[in-house]
Every structure is written in structure tokens, then in C-alpha cells.
Protein backbone atom coordinates (compact mmCIF):
# COMPACT_ATOMS: atom_id res chain seq x y z
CA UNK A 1 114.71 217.35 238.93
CA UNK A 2 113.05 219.02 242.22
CA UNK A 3 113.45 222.46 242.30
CA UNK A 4 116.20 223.03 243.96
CA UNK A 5 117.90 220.55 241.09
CA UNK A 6 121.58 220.89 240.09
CA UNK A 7 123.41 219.76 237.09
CA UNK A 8 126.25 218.93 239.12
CA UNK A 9 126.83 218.24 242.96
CA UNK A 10 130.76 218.14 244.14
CA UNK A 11 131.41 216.76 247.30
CA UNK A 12 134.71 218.69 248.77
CA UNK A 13 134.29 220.97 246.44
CA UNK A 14 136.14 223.50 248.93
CA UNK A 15 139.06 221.18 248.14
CA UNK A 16 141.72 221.88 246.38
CA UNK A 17 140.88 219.33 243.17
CA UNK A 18 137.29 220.34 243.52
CA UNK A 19 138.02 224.58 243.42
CA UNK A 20 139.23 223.46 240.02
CA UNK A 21 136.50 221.27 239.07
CA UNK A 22 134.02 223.16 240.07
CA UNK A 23 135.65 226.74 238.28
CA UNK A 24 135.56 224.06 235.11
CA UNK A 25 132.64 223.19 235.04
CA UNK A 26 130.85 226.64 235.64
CA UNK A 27 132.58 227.88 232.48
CA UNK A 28 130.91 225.29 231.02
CA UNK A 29 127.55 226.76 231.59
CA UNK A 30 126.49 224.33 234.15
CA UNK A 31 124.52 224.73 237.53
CA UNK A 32 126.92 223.36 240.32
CA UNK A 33 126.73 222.74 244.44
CA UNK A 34 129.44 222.64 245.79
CA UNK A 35 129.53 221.35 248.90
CA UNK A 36 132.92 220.87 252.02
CA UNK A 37 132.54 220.53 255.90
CA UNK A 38 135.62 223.59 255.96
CA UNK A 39 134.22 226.99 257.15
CA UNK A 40 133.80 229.35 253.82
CA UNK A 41 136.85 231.16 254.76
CA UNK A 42 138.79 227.77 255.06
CA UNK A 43 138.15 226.87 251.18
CA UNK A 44 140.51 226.95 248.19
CA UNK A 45 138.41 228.87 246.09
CA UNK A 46 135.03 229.95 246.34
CA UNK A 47 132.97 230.81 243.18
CA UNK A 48 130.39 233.00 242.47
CA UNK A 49 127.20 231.96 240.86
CA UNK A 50 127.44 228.51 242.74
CA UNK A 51 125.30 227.12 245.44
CA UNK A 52 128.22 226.97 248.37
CA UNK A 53 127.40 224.74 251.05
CA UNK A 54 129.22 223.68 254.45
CA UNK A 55 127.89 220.99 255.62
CA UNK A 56 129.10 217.21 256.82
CA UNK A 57 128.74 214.81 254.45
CA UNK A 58 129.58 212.08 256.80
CA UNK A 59 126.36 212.61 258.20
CA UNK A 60 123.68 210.43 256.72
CA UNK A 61 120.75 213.06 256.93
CA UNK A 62 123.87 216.19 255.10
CA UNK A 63 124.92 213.45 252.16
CA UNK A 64 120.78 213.31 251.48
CA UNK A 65 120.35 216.57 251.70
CA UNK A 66 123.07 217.67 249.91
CA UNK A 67 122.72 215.04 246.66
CA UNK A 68 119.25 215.47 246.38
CA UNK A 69 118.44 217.05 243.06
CA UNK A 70 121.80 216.64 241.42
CA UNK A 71 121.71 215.28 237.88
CA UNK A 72 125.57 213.89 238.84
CA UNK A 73 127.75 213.57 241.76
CA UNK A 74 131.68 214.18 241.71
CA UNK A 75 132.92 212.44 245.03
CA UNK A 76 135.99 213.97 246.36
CA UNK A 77 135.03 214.89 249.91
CA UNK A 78 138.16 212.56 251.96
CA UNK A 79 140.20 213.61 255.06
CA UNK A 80 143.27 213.17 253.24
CA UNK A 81 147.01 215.15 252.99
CA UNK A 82 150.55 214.59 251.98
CA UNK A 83 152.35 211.50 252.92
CA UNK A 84 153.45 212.76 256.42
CA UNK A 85 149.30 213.22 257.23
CA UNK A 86 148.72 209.89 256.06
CA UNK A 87 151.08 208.04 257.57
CA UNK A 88 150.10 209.84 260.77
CA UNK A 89 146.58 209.90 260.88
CA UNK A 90 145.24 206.44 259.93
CA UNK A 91 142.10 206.62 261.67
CA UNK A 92 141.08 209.90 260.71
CA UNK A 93 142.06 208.74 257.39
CA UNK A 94 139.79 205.41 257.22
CA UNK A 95 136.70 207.56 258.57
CA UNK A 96 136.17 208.85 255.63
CA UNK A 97 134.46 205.58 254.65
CA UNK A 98 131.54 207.47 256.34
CA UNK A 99 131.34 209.84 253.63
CA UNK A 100 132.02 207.36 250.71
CA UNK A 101 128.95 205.14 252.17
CA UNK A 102 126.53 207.50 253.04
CA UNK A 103 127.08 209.79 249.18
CA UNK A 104 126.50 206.52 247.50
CA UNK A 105 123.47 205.67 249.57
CA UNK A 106 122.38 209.21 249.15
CA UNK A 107 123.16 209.43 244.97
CA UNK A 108 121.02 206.25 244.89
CA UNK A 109 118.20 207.24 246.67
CA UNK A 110 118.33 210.55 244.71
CA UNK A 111 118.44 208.78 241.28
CA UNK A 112 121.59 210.39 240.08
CA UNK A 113 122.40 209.91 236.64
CA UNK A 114 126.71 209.56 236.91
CA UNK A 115 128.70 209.10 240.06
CA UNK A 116 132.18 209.87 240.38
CA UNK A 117 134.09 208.46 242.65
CA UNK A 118 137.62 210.10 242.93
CA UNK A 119 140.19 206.61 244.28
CA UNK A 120 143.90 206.89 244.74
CA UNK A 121 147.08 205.43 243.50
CA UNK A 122 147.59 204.32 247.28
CA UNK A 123 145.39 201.39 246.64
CA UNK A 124 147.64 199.71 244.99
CA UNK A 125 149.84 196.69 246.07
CA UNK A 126 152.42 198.04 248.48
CA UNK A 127 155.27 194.77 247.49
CA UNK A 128 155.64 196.19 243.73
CA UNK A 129 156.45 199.59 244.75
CA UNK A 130 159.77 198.92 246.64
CA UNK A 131 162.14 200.02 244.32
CA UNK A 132 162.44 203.56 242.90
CA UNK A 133 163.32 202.22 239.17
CA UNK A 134 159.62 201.57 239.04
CA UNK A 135 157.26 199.29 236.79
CA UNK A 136 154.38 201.35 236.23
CA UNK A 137 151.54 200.20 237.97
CA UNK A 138 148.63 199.12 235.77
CA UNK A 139 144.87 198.46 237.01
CA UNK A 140 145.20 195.22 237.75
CA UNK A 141 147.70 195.45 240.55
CA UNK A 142 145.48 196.90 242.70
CA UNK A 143 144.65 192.74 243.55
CA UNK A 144 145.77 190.76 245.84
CA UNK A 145 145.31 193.72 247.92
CA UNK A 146 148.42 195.45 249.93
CA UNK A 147 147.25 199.35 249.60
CA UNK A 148 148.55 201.91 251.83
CA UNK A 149 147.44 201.37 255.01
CA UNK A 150 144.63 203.68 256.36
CA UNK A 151 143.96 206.20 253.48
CA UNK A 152 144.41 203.39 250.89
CA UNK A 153 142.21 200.88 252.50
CA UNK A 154 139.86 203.28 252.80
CA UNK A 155 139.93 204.43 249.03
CA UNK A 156 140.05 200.33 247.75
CA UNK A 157 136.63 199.16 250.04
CA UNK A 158 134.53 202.51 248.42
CA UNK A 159 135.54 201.87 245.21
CA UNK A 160 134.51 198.13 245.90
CA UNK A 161 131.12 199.73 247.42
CA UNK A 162 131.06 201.66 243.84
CA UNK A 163 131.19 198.58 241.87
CA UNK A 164 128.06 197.08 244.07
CA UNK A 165 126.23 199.66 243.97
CA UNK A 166 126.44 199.75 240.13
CA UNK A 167 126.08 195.88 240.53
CA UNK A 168 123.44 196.12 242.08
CA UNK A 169 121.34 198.82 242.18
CA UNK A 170 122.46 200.12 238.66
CA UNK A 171 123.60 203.45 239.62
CA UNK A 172 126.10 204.32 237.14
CA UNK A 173 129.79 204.82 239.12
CA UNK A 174 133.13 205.66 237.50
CA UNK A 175 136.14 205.45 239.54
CA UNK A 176 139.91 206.92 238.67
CA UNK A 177 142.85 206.66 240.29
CA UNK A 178 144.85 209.58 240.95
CA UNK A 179 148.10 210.36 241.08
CA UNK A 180 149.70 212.88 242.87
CA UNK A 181 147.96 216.02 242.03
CA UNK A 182 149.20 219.28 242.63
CA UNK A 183 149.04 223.01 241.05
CA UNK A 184 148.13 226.39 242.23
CA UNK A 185 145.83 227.29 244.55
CA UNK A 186 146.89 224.11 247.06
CA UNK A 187 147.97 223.19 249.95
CA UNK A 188 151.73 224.66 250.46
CA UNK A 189 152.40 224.51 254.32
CA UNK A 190 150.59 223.13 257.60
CA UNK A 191 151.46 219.53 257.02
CA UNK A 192 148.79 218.22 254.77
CA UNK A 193 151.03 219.91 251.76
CA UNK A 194 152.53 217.00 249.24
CA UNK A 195 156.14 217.05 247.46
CA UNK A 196 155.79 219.48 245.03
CA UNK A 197 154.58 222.29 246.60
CA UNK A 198 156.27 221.47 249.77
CA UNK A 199 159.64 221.35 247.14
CA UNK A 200 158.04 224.76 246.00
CA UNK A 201 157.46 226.18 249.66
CA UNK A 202 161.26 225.10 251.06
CA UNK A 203 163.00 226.63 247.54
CA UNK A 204 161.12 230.04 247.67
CA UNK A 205 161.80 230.26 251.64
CA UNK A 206 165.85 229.68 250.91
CA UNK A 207 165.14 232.30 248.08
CA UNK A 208 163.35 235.07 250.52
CA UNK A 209 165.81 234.39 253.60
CA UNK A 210 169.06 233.94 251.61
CA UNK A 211 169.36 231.14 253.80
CA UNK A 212 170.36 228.55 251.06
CA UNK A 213 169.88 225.23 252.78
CA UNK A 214 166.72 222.70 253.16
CA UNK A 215 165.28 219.48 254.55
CA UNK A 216 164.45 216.55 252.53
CA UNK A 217 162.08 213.64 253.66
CA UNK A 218 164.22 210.36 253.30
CA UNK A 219 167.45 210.58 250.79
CA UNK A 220 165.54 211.97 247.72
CA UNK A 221 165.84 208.74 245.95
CA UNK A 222 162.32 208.15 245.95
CA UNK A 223 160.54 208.67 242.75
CA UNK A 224 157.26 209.36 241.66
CA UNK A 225 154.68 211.22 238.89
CA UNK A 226 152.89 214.02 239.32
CA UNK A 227 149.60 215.12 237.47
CA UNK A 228 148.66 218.79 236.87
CA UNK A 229 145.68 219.73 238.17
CA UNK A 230 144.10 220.86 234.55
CA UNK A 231 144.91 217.57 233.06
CA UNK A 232 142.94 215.92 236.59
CA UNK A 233 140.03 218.00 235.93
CA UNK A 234 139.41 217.12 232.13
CA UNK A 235 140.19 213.64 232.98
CA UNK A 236 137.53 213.65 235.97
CA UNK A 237 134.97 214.68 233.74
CA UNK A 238 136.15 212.38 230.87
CA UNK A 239 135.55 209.49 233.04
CA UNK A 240 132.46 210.11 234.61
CA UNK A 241 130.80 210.05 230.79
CA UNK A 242 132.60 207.26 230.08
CA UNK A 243 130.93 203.77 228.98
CA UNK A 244 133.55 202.33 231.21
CA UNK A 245 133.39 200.54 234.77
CA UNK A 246 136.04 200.02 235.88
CA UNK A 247 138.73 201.88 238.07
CA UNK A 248 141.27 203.54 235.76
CA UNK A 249 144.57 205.94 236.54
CA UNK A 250 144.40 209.19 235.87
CA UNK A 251 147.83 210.12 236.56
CA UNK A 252 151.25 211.44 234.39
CA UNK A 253 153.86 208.84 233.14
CA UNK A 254 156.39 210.85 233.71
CA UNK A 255 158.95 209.84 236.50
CA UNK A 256 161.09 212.11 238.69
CA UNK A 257 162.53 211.53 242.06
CA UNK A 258 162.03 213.77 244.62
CA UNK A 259 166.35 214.81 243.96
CA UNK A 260 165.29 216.25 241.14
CA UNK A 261 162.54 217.65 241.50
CA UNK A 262 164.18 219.92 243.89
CA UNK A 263 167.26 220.10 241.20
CA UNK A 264 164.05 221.37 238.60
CA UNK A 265 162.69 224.40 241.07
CA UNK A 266 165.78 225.29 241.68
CA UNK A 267 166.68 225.99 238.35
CA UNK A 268 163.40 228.18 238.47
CA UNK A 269 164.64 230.47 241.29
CA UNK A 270 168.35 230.29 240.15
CA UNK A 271 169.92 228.97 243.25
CA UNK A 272 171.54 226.45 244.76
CA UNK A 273 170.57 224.91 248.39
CA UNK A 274 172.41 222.35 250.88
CA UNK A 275 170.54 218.95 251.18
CA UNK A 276 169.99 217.41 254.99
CA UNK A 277 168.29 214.18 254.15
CA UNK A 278 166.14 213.42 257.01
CA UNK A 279 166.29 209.53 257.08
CA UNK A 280 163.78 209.42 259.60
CA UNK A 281 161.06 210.93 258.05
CA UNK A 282 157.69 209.95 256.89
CA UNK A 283 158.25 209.06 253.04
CA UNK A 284 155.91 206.28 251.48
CA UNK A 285 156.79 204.28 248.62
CA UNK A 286 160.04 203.79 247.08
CA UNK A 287 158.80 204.38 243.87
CA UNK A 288 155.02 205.24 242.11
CA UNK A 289 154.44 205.61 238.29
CA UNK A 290 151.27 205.23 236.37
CA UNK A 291 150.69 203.11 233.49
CA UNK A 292 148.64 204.63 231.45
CA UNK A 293 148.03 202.01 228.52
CA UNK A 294 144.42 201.23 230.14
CA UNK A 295 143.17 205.01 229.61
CA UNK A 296 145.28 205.54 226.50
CA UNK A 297 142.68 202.26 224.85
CA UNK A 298 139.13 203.50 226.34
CA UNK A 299 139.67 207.23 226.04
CA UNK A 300 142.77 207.87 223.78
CA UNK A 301 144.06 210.72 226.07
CA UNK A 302 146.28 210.53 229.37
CA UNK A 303 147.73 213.93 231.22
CA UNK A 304 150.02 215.37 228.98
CA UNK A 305 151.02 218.97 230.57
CA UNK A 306 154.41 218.31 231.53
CA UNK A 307 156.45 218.56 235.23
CA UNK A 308 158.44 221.12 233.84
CA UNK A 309 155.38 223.71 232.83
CA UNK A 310 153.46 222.45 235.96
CA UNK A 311 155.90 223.34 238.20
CA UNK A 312 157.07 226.66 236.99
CA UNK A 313 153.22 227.70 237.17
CA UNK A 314 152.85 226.06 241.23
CA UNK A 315 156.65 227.38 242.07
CA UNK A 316 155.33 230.96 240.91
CA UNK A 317 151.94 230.52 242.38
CA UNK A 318 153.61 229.23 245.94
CA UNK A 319 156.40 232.23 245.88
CA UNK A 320 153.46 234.24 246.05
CA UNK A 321 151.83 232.84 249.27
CA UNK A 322 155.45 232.61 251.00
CA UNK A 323 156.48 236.18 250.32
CA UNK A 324 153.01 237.37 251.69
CA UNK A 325 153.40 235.14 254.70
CA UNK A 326 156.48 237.10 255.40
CA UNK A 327 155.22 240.16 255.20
């Protein structure tokens, strides 16, 4: 390692994924950069005893400067947001692909040990998620390729680009899916936000204003899972020291639709709101589940902190923010 070597580099690390990682892996005793193109002040969390950099990693000459001297790499830089961002911003969305090509390039020349490269559930085939009474979707139905266009395209060519550059220059990628990650200290408002703590943010409003009615995005019939952001960081790191290749969820089997999940937070704040269904609005897939039979063989684990204990912790955690916001 040069001397200004790291045990670990994570890319968007000023995320909100990668404030958890990184708080993870400094308990652990590790040396981390962490590294986001957000102004300091812009970050989720910012850690002490960490090398905290802002800097553009879609920049050749930043992604070399940045990866050079880290043992591994945890990819999870991505312009990226809630389903009304991505359905809204497709360009912005595929230029990421900068920042997947250059970190490889750069984690290669740098001679990185382990490369993780963090994919999405979006990649997979948009035909076999048209109903909301779902079939979990297992790796293989990534191919023939329909992923959600922009963001998903995006996501399915780097973690093509990860398998060559394994392929080919024998630096060591691992690639997971995610699925819909949320938790404290996320995005809540602004428009980037996704379900649950926009669900969180619209039931702790009604609660604070007394005014006991909300939105919903399409008629609520849409379902989905939702990983904890604990259970995304262990199974992160579980994958990056994995023997395994290839691409592999790392998401929670457990199905809701978005009905009631509102129905669950507001049980938490003990109310009861008036549904407009916006019919109109931006809401993806019909319906999104993992199958999680692939990492259940190769690592014997999949998320296990349930909606119900997830929630109540990001429901209490977005109260919070709202009541400050109103002074």
C-alpha cells in the first residue's frame, strides 16, 4: 500500500447506504475514505476519524486519485432517487455510467484486492413485474434484458463491465442487487425520497397539522419489499468476501403494498388519514419481490429485520426531521 493506503475506499460514501457502511466498518477497526461529489454539509453523515473527500468521481483523473491506495473499493457513488427522480431524470440517471467506468478502470490500475459494485433490482425484466401478486424475481431474470429504463440500464451495462473486468483483467468484482433500501438518516423530502419514508414524511405531517388527509402515488395497489439498511450493510460486506461472481439480491422477501404500508405507520402514530390516489403519478412497477433462494445457498443468510421494526425505527427517525422543519 502507498502511504496514503486505505483499508477501505467508498465511493458515495456521503450517501445515505454509504453513511451506514462506512459508520460499520469504522467500528470495525478499519481505515476508510470516504469519498461523494455533495458539499460536506450536503452529506448524510459524516464521521470522524475518516479521510472525507468531495470530489467527482466521474472524472477520470478524481476516480484515480481517489482509489489509489485502497486495499477494497465499495461502489455506490450513482445519481439515483425514488421512483418519481427516476422516471424523470433518465439522462442524468444513465451518466452515471461515467462513474461506474472510470472506478473500475481506476480499482484496476490501483490493484485493488475486492470491488463492490452496488446494482439494483431495476435491472430486472420489466414484462414479469406487471402484476402486484408478484413471482419473486430470481437472478436469472435479469436476461433477456427489459430493466428500467435509464437508471436500470445504467446499473445492468456496469455490472456487465464488472464481469469483464474480472474476465479479463482478474480484478475480483462482486455485484448485489438491492432492493429498496431505506432507514434513518435518509432521504425524507425534496423528491429523491422513496416510499417508505415518503409514507413516513406524509403520516407525521397529518400528525403535526391535524390535517388528517394524504396523497398516494397511483391506487396503492402496488407492492413491493423493502430492506433495512443494517441488514444492506452486513450483506454488502458479506458479498464483497464472497467466493462468488455473480450478481446476487440483497433484498427482504417480505411483500407489502404501498396500502399498507401506509395502513402499518399509521398504526404507529395512531391515526387515521383520507386517501387521494393520484392516478397520474410516477409509480414504477406493479409489483417487486426478491427471491432470495440464490443468497440463502452461497451465504446461508438473507435480510431478516422485519418491515414492522424497520419502520417504527425510520417513522420515529423521520417525525423527528418533520417536527424540526416546522419549527
Amino acid at each position: 500500500m502507498t502511504a496514503s493506503g486505505v483499508d477501505v475506499l467508498v465511493a458515495g460514501g456521503g450517501g445515505f447506504i454509504g453513511g451506514h457502511l462506512v459508520a460499520d466498518l469504522l467500528k470495525q477497526g478499519l481505515t476508510v475514505r470516504s469519498v461523494d461529489i455533495k458539499p460536506l454539509d450536503q452529506w448524510y453523515q459524516v464521521h470522524e476519524g475518516v479521510e472525507n473527500v468531495v470530489a467527482d468521481l466521474s472524472l477520470r483523473d478524481h476516480a484515480f486519485e481517489q482509489t489509489d491506495g485502497a486495499r477494497e473499493v465499495y461502489m455506490l457513488a450513482a445519481d439515483m432517487g425514488g421512483m418519481g427522480f427516476i422516471e424523470n431524470n433518465k439522462a442524468e440517471c444513465m451518466l452515471t455510467v461515467l462513474t461506474s467506468t472510470h472506478m473500475l478502470e481506476a480499482a484496476r490500475n490501483a490493484g485493488v484486492e475486492r470491488y463492490f459494485y452496488s446494482s439494483s433490482a431495476c435491472v430486472y425484466n420489466g414484462s414479469m413485474q406487471t402484476d402486484p401478486n408478484v413471482t419473486a424475481l430470481k437472478e436469472s431474470d435479469a436476461y433477456p434484458a427489459d430493466p428500467e429504463d435509464g437508471y436500470g440500464w445504467e446499473k445492468l451495462f456496469s455490472e456487465r463491465m464488472a464481469r469483464h473486468f474480472l474476465e479479463d483483467y482478474g480484478l475480483q468484482t462482486r455485484v448485489a442487487r438491492y432492493h429498496n433500501v431505506y432507514g434513518p438518516e435518509g432521504t425524507w423530502t425534496g423528491g429523491r425520497e422513496k416510499a417508505p419514508a415518503a409514507t413516513c414524511r406524509k403520516i407525521a405531517e397529518a400528525v403535526i397539522s391535524g390535517h388528517h388527509e394524504i396523497d398516494i402515488w397511483g391506487d396503492g395497489e402496488q407492492t413491493r419489499s423493502f430492506m433495512y439498511v443494517d441488514d444492506c450493510v452486513k450483506g454488502s460486506q458479506m458479498v464483497l468476501k464472497g467466493d462468488s461472481i455473480i450478481p446476487v439480491n440483497v433484498g427482504s422477501s417480505e411483500l407489502i403494498s404501498i396500502n399498507d404500508l401506509y395502513t402499518m405507520v399509521e398504526g404507529f402514530a395512531g391515526i387515521k388519514c383520507k386517501r387521494n390516489y393520484q392516478l397520474d403519478a410516477p409509480q414504477g412497477v406493479r409489483g417487486r419481490n426478491s427471491d432470495n433462494t440464490l443468497i440463502q445457498e452461497i451465504y446461508g443468510w438473507e435480510p431478516s429485520i422485519s418491515l414492522l421494526e424497520g419502520m417504527e425505527k425510520t417513522y420515529a427517525w423521520v417525525y423527528d426531521q418533520v417536527k424540526a422543519a416546522h419549527g
